[in-house]
Structures are given as structure tokens and as C-alpha cells.
Protein backbone atom coordinates (compact mmCIF):
# COMPACT_ATOMS: atom_id res chain seq x y z
CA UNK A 1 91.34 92.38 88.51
CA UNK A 2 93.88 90.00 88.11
CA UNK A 3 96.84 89.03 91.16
CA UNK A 4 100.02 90.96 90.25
CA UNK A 5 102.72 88.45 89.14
CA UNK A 6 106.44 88.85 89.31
CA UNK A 7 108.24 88.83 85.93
CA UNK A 8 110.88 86.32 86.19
CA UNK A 9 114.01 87.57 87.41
CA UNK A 10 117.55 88.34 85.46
CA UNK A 11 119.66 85.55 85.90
CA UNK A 12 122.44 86.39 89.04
CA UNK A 13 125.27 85.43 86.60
CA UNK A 14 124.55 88.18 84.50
CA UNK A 15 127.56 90.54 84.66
CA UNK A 16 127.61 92.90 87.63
CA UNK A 17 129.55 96.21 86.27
CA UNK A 18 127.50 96.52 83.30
CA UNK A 19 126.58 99.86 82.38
CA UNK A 20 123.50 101.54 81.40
CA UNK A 21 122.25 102.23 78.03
CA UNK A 22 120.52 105.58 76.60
CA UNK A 23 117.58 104.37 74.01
CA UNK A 24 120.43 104.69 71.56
CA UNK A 25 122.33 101.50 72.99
CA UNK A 26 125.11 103.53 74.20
CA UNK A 27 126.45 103.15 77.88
CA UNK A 28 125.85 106.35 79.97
CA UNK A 29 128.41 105.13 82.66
CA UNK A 30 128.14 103.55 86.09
CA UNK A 31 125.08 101.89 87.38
CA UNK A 32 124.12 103.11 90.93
CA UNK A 33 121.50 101.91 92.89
CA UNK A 34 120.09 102.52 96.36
CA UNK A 35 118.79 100.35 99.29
CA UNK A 36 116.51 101.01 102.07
CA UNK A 37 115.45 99.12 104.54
CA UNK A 38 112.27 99.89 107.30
CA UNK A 39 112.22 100.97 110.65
CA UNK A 40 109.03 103.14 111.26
CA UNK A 41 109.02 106.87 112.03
CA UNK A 42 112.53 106.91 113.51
CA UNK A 43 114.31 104.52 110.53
CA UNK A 44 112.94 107.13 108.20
CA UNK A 45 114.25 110.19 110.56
CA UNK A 46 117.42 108.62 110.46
CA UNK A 47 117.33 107.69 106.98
CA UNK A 48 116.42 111.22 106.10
CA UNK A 49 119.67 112.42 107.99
CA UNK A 50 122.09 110.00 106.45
CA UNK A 51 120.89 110.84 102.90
CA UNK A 52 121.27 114.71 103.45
CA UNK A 53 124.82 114.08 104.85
CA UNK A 54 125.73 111.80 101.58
CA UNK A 55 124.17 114.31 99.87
CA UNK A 56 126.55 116.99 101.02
CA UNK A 57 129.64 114.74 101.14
CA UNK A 58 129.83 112.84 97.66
CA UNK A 59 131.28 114.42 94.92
CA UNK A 60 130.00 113.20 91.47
CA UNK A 61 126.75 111.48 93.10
CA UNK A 62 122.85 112.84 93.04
CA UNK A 63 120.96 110.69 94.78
CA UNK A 64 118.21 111.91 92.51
CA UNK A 65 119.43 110.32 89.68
CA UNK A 66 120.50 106.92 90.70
CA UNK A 67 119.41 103.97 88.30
CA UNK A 68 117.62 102.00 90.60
CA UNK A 69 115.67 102.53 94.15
CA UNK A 70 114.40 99.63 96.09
CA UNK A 71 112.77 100.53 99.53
CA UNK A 72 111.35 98.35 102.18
CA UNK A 73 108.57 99.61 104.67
CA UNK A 74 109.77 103.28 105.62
CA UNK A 75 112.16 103.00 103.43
CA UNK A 76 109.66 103.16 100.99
CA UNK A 77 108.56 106.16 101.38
CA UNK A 78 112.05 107.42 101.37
CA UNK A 79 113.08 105.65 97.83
CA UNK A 80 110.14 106.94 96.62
CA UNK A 81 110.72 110.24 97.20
CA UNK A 82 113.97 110.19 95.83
CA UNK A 83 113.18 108.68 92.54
CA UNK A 84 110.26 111.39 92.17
CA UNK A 85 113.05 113.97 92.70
CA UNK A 86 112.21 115.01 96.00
CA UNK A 87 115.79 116.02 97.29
CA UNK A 88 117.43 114.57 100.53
CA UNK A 89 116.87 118.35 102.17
CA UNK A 90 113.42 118.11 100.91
CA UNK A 91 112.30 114.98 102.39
CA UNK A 92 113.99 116.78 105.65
CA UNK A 93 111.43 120.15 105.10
CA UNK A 94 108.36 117.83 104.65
CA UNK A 95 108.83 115.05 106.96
CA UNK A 96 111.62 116.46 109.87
CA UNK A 97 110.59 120.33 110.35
CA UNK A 98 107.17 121.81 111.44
CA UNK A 99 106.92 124.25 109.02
CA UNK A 100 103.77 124.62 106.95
CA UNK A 101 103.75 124.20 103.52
CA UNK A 102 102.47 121.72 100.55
CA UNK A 103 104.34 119.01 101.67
CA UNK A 104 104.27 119.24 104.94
CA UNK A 105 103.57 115.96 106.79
CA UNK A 106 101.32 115.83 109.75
CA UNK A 107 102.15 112.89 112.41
CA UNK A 108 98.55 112.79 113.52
CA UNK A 109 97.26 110.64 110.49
CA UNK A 110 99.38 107.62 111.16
CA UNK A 111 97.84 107.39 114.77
CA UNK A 112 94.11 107.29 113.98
CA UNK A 113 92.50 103.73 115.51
CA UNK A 114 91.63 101.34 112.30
CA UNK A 115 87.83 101.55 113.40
CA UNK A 116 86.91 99.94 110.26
CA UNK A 117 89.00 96.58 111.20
CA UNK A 118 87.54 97.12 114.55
CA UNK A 119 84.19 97.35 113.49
CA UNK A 120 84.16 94.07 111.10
CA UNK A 121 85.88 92.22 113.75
CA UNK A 122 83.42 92.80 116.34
CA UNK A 123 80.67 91.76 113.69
CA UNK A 124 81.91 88.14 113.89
CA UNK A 125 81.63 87.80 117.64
CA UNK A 126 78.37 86.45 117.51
CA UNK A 127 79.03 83.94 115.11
CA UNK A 128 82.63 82.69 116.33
CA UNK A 129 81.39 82.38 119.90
CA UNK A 130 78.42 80.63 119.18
CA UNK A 131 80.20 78.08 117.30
CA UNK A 132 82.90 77.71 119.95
CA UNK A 133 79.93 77.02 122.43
CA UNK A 134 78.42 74.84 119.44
CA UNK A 135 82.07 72.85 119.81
CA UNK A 136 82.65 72.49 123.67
CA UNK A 137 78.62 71.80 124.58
CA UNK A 138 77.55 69.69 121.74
CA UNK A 139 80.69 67.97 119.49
CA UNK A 140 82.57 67.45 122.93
CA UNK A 141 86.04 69.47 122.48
CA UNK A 142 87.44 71.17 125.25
CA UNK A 143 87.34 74.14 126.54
CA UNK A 144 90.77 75.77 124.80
CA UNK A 145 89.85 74.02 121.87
CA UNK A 146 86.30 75.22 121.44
CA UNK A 147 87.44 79.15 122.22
CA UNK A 148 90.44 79.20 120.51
CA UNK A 149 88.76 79.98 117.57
CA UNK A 150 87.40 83.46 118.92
CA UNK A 151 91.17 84.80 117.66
CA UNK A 152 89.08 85.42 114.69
CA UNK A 153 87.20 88.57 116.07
CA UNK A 154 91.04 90.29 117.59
CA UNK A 155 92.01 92.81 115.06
CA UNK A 156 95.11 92.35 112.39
CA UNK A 157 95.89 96.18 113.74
CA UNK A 158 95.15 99.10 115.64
CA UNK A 159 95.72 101.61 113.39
CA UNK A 160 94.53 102.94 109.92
CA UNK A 161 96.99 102.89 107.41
CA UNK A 162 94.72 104.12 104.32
CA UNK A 163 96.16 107.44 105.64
CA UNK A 164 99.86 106.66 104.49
CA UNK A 165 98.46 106.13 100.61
CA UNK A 166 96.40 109.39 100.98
CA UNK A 167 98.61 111.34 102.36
CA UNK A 168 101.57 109.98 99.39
CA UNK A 169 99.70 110.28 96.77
CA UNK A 170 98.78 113.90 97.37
CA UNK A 171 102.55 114.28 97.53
CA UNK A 172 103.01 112.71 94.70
CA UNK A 173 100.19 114.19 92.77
CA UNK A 174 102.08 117.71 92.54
CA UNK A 175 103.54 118.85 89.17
CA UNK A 176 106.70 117.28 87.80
CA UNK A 177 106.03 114.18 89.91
CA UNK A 178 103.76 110.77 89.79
CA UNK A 179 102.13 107.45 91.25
CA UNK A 180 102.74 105.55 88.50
CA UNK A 181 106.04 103.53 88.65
CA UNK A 182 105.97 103.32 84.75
CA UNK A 183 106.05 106.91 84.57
CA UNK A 184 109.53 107.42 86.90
CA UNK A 185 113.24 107.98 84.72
CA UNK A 186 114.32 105.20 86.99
CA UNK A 187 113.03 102.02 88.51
CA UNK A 188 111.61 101.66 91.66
CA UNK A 189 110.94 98.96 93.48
CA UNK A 190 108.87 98.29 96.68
CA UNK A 191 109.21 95.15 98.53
CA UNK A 192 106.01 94.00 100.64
CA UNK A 193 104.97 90.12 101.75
CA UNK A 194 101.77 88.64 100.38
CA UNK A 195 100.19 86.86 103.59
CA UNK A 196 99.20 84.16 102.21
CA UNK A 197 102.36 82.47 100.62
CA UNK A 198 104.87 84.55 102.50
CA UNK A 199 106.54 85.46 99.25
CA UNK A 200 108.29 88.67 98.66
CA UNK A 201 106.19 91.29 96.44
CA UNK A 202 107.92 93.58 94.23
CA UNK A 203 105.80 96.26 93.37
CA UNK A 204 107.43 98.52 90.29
CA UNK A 205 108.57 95.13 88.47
CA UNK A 206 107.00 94.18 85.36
CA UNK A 207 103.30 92.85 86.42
CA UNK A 208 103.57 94.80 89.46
CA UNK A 209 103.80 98.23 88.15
CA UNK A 210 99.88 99.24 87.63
CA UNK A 211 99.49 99.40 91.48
CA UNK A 212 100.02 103.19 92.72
CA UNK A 213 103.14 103.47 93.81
CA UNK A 214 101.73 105.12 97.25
CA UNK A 215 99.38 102.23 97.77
CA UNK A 216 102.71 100.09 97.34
CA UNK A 217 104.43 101.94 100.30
CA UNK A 218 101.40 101.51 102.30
CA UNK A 219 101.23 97.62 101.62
CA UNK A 220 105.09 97.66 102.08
CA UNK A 221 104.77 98.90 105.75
CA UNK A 222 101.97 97.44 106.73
CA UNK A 223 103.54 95.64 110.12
CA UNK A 224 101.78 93.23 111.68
CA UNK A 225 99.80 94.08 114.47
CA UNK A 226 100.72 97.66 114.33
CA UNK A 227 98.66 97.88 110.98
CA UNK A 228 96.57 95.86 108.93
CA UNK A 229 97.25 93.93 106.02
CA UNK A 230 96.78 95.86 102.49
CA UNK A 231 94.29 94.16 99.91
CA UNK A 232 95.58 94.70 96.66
CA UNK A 233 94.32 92.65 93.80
CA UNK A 234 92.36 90.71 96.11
CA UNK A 235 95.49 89.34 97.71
CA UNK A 236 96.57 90.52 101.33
CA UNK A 237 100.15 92.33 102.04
CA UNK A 238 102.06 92.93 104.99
CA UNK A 239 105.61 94.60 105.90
CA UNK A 240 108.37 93.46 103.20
CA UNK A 241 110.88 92.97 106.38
CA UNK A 242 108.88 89.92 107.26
CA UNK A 243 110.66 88.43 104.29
CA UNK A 244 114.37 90.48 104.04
CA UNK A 245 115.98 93.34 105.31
CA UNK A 246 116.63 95.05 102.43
CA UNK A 247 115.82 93.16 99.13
CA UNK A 248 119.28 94.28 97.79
CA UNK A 249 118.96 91.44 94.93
CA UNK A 250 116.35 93.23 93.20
CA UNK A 251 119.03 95.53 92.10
CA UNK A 252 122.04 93.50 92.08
CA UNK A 253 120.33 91.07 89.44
CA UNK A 254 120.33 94.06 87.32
CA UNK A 255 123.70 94.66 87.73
CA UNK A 256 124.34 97.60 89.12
CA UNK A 257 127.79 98.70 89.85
CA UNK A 258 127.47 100.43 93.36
CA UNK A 259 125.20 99.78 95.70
CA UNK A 260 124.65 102.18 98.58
CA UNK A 261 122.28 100.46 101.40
CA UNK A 262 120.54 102.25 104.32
CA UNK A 263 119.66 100.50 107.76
CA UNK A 264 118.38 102.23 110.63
CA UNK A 265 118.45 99.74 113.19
CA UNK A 266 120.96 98.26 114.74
CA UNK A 267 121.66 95.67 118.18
CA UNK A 268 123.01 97.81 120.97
CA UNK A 269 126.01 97.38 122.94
CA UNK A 270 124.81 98.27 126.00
CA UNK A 271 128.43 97.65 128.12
CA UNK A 272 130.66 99.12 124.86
CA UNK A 273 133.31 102.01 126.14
CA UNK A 274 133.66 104.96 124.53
CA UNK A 275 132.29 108.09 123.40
CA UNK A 276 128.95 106.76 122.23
CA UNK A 277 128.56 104.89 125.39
CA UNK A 278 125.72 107.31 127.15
CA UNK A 279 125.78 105.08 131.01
CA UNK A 280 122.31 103.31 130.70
CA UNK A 281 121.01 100.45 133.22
CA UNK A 282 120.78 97.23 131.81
CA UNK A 283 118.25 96.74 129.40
CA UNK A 284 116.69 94.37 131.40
CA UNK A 285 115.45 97.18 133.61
CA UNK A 286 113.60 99.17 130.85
CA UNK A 287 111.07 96.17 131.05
CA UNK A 288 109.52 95.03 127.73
CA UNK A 289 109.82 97.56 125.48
CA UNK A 290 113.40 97.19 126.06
CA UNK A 291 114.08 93.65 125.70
CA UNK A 292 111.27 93.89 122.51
CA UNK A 293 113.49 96.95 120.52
CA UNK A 294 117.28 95.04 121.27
CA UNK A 295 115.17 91.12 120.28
CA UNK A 296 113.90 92.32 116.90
CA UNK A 297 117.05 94.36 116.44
CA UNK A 298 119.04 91.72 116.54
CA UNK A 299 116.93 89.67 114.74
CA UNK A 300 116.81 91.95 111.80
CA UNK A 301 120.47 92.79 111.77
CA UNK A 302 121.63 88.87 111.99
CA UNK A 303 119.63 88.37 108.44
CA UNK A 304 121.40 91.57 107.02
CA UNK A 305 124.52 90.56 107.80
CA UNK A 306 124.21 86.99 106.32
CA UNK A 307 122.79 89.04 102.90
CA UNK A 308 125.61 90.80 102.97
CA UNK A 309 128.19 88.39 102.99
CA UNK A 310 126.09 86.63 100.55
CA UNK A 311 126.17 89.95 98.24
CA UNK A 312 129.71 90.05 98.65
CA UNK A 313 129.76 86.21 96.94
CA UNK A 314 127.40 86.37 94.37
CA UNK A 315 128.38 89.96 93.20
CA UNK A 316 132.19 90.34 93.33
CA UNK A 317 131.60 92.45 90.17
CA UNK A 318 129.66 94.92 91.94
CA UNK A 319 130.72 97.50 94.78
CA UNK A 320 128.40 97.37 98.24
CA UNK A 321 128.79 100.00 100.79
CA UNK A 322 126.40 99.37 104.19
CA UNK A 323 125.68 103.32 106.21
CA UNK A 324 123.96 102.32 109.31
CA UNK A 325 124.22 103.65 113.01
CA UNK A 326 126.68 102.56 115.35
CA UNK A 327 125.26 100.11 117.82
CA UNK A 328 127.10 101.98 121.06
CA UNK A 329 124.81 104.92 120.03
CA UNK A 330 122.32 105.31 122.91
CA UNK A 331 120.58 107.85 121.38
CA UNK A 332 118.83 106.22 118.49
CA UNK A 333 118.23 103.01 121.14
CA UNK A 334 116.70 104.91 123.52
CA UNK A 335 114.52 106.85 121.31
CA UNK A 336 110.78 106.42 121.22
CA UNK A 337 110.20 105.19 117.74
CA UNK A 338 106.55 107.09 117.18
CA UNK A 339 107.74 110.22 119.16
CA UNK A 340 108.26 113.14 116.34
CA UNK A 341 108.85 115.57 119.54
CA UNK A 342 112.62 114.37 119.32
CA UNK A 343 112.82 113.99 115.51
CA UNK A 344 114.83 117.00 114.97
CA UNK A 345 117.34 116.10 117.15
CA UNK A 346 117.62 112.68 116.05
CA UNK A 347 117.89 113.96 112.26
CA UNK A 348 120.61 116.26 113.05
CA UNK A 349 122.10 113.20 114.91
CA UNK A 350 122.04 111.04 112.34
CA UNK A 351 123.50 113.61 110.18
CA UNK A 352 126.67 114.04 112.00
CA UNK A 353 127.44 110.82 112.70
CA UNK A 354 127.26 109.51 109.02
CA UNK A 355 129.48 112.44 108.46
CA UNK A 356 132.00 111.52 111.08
CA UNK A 357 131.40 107.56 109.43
CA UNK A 358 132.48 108.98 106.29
CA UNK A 359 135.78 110.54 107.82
CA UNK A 360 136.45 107.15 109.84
CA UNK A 361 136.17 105.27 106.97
CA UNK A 362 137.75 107.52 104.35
CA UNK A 363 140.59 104.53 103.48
CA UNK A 364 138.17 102.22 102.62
CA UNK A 365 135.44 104.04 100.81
CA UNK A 366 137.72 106.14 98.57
CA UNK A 367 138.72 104.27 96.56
CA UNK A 368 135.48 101.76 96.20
CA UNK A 369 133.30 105.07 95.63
CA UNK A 370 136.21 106.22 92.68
CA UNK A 371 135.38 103.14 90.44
CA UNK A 372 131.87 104.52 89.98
CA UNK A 373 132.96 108.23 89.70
CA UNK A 374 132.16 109.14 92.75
CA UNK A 375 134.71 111.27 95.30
CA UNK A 376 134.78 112.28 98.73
CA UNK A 377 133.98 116.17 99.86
CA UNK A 378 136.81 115.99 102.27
CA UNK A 379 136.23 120.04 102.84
CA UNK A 380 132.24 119.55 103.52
CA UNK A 381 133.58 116.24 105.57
CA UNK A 382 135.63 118.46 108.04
CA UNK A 383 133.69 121.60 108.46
CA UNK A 384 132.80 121.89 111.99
CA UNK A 385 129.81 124.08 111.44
CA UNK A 386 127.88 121.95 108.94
CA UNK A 387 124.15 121.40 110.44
CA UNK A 388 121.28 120.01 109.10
CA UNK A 389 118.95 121.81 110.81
CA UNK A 390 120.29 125.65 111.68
CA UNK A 391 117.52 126.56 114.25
CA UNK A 392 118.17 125.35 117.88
CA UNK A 393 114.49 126.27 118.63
CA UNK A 394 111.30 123.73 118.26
CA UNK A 395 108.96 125.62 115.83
CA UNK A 396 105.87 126.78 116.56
CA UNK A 397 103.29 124.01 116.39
CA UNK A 398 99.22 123.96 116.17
CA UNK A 399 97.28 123.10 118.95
CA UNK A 400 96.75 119.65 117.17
CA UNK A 401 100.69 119.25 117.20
CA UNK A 402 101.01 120.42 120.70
CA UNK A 403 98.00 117.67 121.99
CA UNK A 404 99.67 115.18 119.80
CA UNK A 405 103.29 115.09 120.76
CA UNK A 406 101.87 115.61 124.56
CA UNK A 407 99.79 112.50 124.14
CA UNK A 408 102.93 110.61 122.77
CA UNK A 409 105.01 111.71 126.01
CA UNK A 410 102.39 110.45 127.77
CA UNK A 411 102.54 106.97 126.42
CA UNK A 412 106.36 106.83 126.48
CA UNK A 413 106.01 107.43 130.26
CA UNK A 414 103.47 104.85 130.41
CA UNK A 415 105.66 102.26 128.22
CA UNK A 416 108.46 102.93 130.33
CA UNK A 417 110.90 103.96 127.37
CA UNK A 418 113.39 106.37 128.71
CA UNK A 419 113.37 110.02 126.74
CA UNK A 420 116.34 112.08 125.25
CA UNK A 421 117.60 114.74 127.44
CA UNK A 422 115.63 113.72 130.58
């Protein structure tokens, strides 16, 4: 088979508040796109939350029938989702609760050891250390020289990610939905990084679009280290944040009107006052995994914010509105990123706060969100008793759940990464 290649892309100076067109040439109204950017396990649990409270708070806006979804990573999974109908509350019953059902998603397949990468690494340690000894006895280099080319026999990951296209494309193998990006109402597009040139791959663009879309989401989130890279094509892919956060120009260049963009991660303020200020130490003193989480953070976030001022520039014609956490809230800082034990919690969580967001920013977002028909639910806004998930209770789990999310504990102890509610 032949390597994917991007179609060229629409011209930015194309007008941003165009409308869409029915087959019949006539506009339908506002374009509306969404964004979503990665952050594992818990940027999905979050992003889960957020969606379900938009879902519940915008008047005139299904999230089900935007124009245009581009995803990054975990956010993949999430656009995808979405643009195969899969509802906000949905997406909350299959990937939040522990109920059974058909699309119920167990945590266990995303931790199983990539023995297969193991297996052909190990094959080349023969090989590689003979010819290091080769280099340092016979041709005279030295010692770090000779051995530094054993890095070929350490693994590209630890764990097996052929689960994560498995596991989606039974999901999206069910009745009234599909793989296949050409078959979707609207586009989708999934953002990965080919390894070998760096550049940004958009899967769902024309000459990407005959790759599954689940095998898309799996080379989308394939992070470095954590998983290895996805061979598609013949060519190698790896996480789509190594390039952006959120690849918002795929859908600007078309000219969408409002753009709604997810991120999960944020820097934290570790010394900010007020009510989101839970009294932690210093980050210092939760040791590496600590100072790791607030370094990439900030890393991640710096880039966003320089695309969106950018977006703001190239776009004036188009309306951008940014939902992410605050960074004086503890809670998502603290939380163990691959712990699902707290993931109920942390939906719910998310869920209020992008509620009380919402409220905060009511001046503001009014009238932006109007231009594209859109309208606040200022009842569903200030109802006290609006939950996302009504039962206080963890549910029942198997005795694979219950050695699973033990294990996990286990590790977070180990890691040093303090737990909610301890």
C-alpha cells in the first residue's frame, strides 16, 4: 500500500463565517466545529464531564451534529464518538460507570505489557552487542561509543496499544455507526505525528481517510514511551501532541464559525488563594512524578496559548471559545492519571466546574455563542441539584476490576502521587 498523503490545505484567507451548504448549494446556517486535545485516561474523564455539562447548558447546540471534529490523542476517542453519535451521557455510561453493557469499556486492556515489542527487541541483543564489542575491541572506539548503540534493543513502549483499535472498532462496529471516516455526516479528523519527518498526520482528510478511523485513534495516542509507535502504511506514528495541542487549524481553514476547544491539562498554581486552593506541599516534595505532571503541563499549555492568540489573528471572522480546568484545581493535579478508581469523582468534578465556568463567564460567552445560534440554559446553569452521576456508591465491580484498580493503588503508592480523599 501506498503512504497516506495530505490533500493540500484550504487557503487561511478563505472567509471564516462561511456557512455550510446542503448538496443543493444552499447554506444550512452556522458552521460549528469542535476541538480536543489529549491527556490520557484522566483528559478523557474530564473531557467526558465538560461535554455532558455543555451538553445540558447550551441551548440551540448538539454536539452530535457539529460540522467538524478534530481530536488529538484521547481526544480522539472522544471526537470520535461524538461524530458517530455517541451522546456526551453515553460516552459517560461506556467509559465513566461500571455498569455492564455493549459498550462498556474495561480499563484492563490498556495495561497489558507490549510483549511483542519486548520480544523483537530482545532478538537484537545478540547482534547489537556483538557489534558494539566488534567497535570498542577491534575498530578502537571507546567504550560509550561502542555501547551506545545497544539503545537499539530498549523498547519504544511498555504497553500494547493494538487493544485501543480492538476495543474501538467493536464500538464502532454496532448498528447505525462506522470505522470509515468517509462514511460519517461530518468530518473528522485525527491528528497523529509520523516519526520519521515529525509532520502532523491528519487522518479523515482526503488521502488519509481509508485508514480505520479506530486504528487512527490508536496511532493518534500512541505516546512515546508509554506506547509504541503505530505502523500504518508502512510509515510509523506517534502521539499528535508531539506536534500541537490541539490542531485547531484543521477546522479553522474550513471556516467554521465557532469553534469550541477542549483541554484537560493545565499548569497548577500551587500558592493561588481561594476556594480551589486544596493546602498541598510544594510540588517539589511529591518527587518526580510531581515535577514531571506540572513540566509537561506547562509545556503543553505555553504552545496552546501561543495557538490561540494566533487563532485569534488569523481568524477574526471566526468565534473561539477555550473550556479547560482551572489551574488552582488540586483535584485534577493531584489525580493519578491511569487510576479509573477515582474517575467518577473526577467526572462529576469536571462537570460542575464547567458549569460554574459557564455562570462566571456568562458576560462574555453570551453573546459570542448568540452569533452562531446558540443560548445559554441559565435555569439548567443554576440548578443546585444537577449531577452527572446520581449514585454516591462505587458499583459493583468483577474480581478483574477489583485486582485491577487494587494493583493501580498500589503503584500510585509506589510513585508517590498523592490520592483523592486520603
Amino acid at each position: 500500500m501506498t503512504t497516506p498523503r495530505a490533500a493540500h490545505p484550504v487557503p487561511s484567507s478563505l472567509p471564516a463565517s462561511r456557512p455550510a451548504k446542503s448538496r443543493s448549494g444552499k447554506a444550512t446556517g452556522p458552521r460549528i466545529a469542535l476541538a480536543l486535545a489529549g491527556g490520557g485516561p484522566l483528559g478523557a474523564i474530564y473531557e467526558i464531564g465538560a461535554l455532558c455539562a455543555l451538553a445540558d447548558s447550551l441551548n440551540g447546540l448538539d454536539l452530535n451534529r457539529c460540522d467538524h471534529y478534530v481530536g488529538v490523542s484521547a481526544g480522539g476517542f472522544i471526537a470520535a464518538g461524538l461524530a458517530n453519535g455517541i451522546t456526551p451521557r453515553e460516552l459517560c455510561e461506556a467509559f465513566i460507570e461500571d455498569r455492564s453493557g455493549r459498550d462498556n469499556f474495561d480499563p484492563a486492556w490498556l495495561l497489558k505489557p507490549a510483549w511483542g515489542e519486548l520480544a523483537s527487541r530482545l532478538q537484537r541483543v545478540p547482534g547489537l552487542l556483538g557489534s558494539a564489542l566488534w567497535a570498542w575491541g577491534v575498530q578502537g572506539k571507546t567504550f560509550t561509543n561502542a555501547f551506545e548503540r545497544l539503545g537499539a534493543a530498549l523498547p519504544t513502549g511498555v504497553l500494547d496499544n493494538e487493544g485501543i483499535h480492538h476495543q474501538i472498532e467493536r464500538l464502532f462496529s454496532r448498528p447505525g455507526r462506522t470505522n470509515d471516516f468517509r462514511q460519517l455526516r461530518a468530518r473528522l479528523t485525527l491528528v497523529a505525528t509520523q516519526l520519521d519527518t515529525g509532520e502532523a498526520a491528519p487522518f479523515g482528510k482526503a488521502g488519509w481517510d481509508h485508514v480505520p478511523i479506530s486504528r487512527a485513534i490508536q496511532a493518534s495516542a500512541a505516546l512515546p514511551g508509554l506506547f509504541p509507535p503505530v505502523e500504518i502504511d508502512g510509515e510509523h506514528y506517534v502521539d499528535g501532541a508531539l506536534k500541537k495541542t490541539l490542531h485547531a487549524t484543521v477546522a479553522l481553514d474550513e471556516g467554521v464559525g465557532l469553534l469550541l476547544c477542549l483541554n484537560p491539562l493545565v499548569p497548577f498554581r500551587a500558592h493561588a488563594v481561594g476556594e480551589h486552593a486544596d493546602h498541598i506541599p510544594a510540588l517539589v516534595d511529591g518527587g518526580f512524578p510531581a515535577v514531571m505532571s506540572q513540566t509537561f503541563r506547562s509545556m503543553i499549555h505555553s504552545r496552546l496559548e501561543l495557538g490561540m492568540k494566533n487563532y485569534e489573528r488569523l481568524y477574526p471572522g471566526s468565534d473561539i471559545v477555550l473550556i479547560e480546568p482551572d489551574q488552582r484545581d488540586a483535584k485534577l493535579f493531584t489525580a493519578n492519571t491511569f487510576s479509573y478508581r477515582q474517575r467518577r469523582e473526577l467526572a462529576e468534578h469536571a462537570f460542575q466546574q464547567t458549569r460554574k465556568m459557564l455562570r462566571e463567564r456568562q458576560p462574555e460567552l453570551a453573546p459570542k455563542l448568540a452569533r452562531h445560534g446558540v443560548t445559554l440554559n441559565l435555569a439548567s446553569l443554576r440548578s443546585p441539584d444537577l449531577r452527572l452521576v446520581n449514585e454516591p456508591s462505587v458499583p459493583a465491580q468483577t474480581a478483574l476490576g477489583r485486582q485491577l484498580h487494587a494493583t493501580l493503588d498500589d503503584l500510585q503508592r509506589h510513585l508517590g502521587t498523592p490520592a483523592l480523599g486520603r
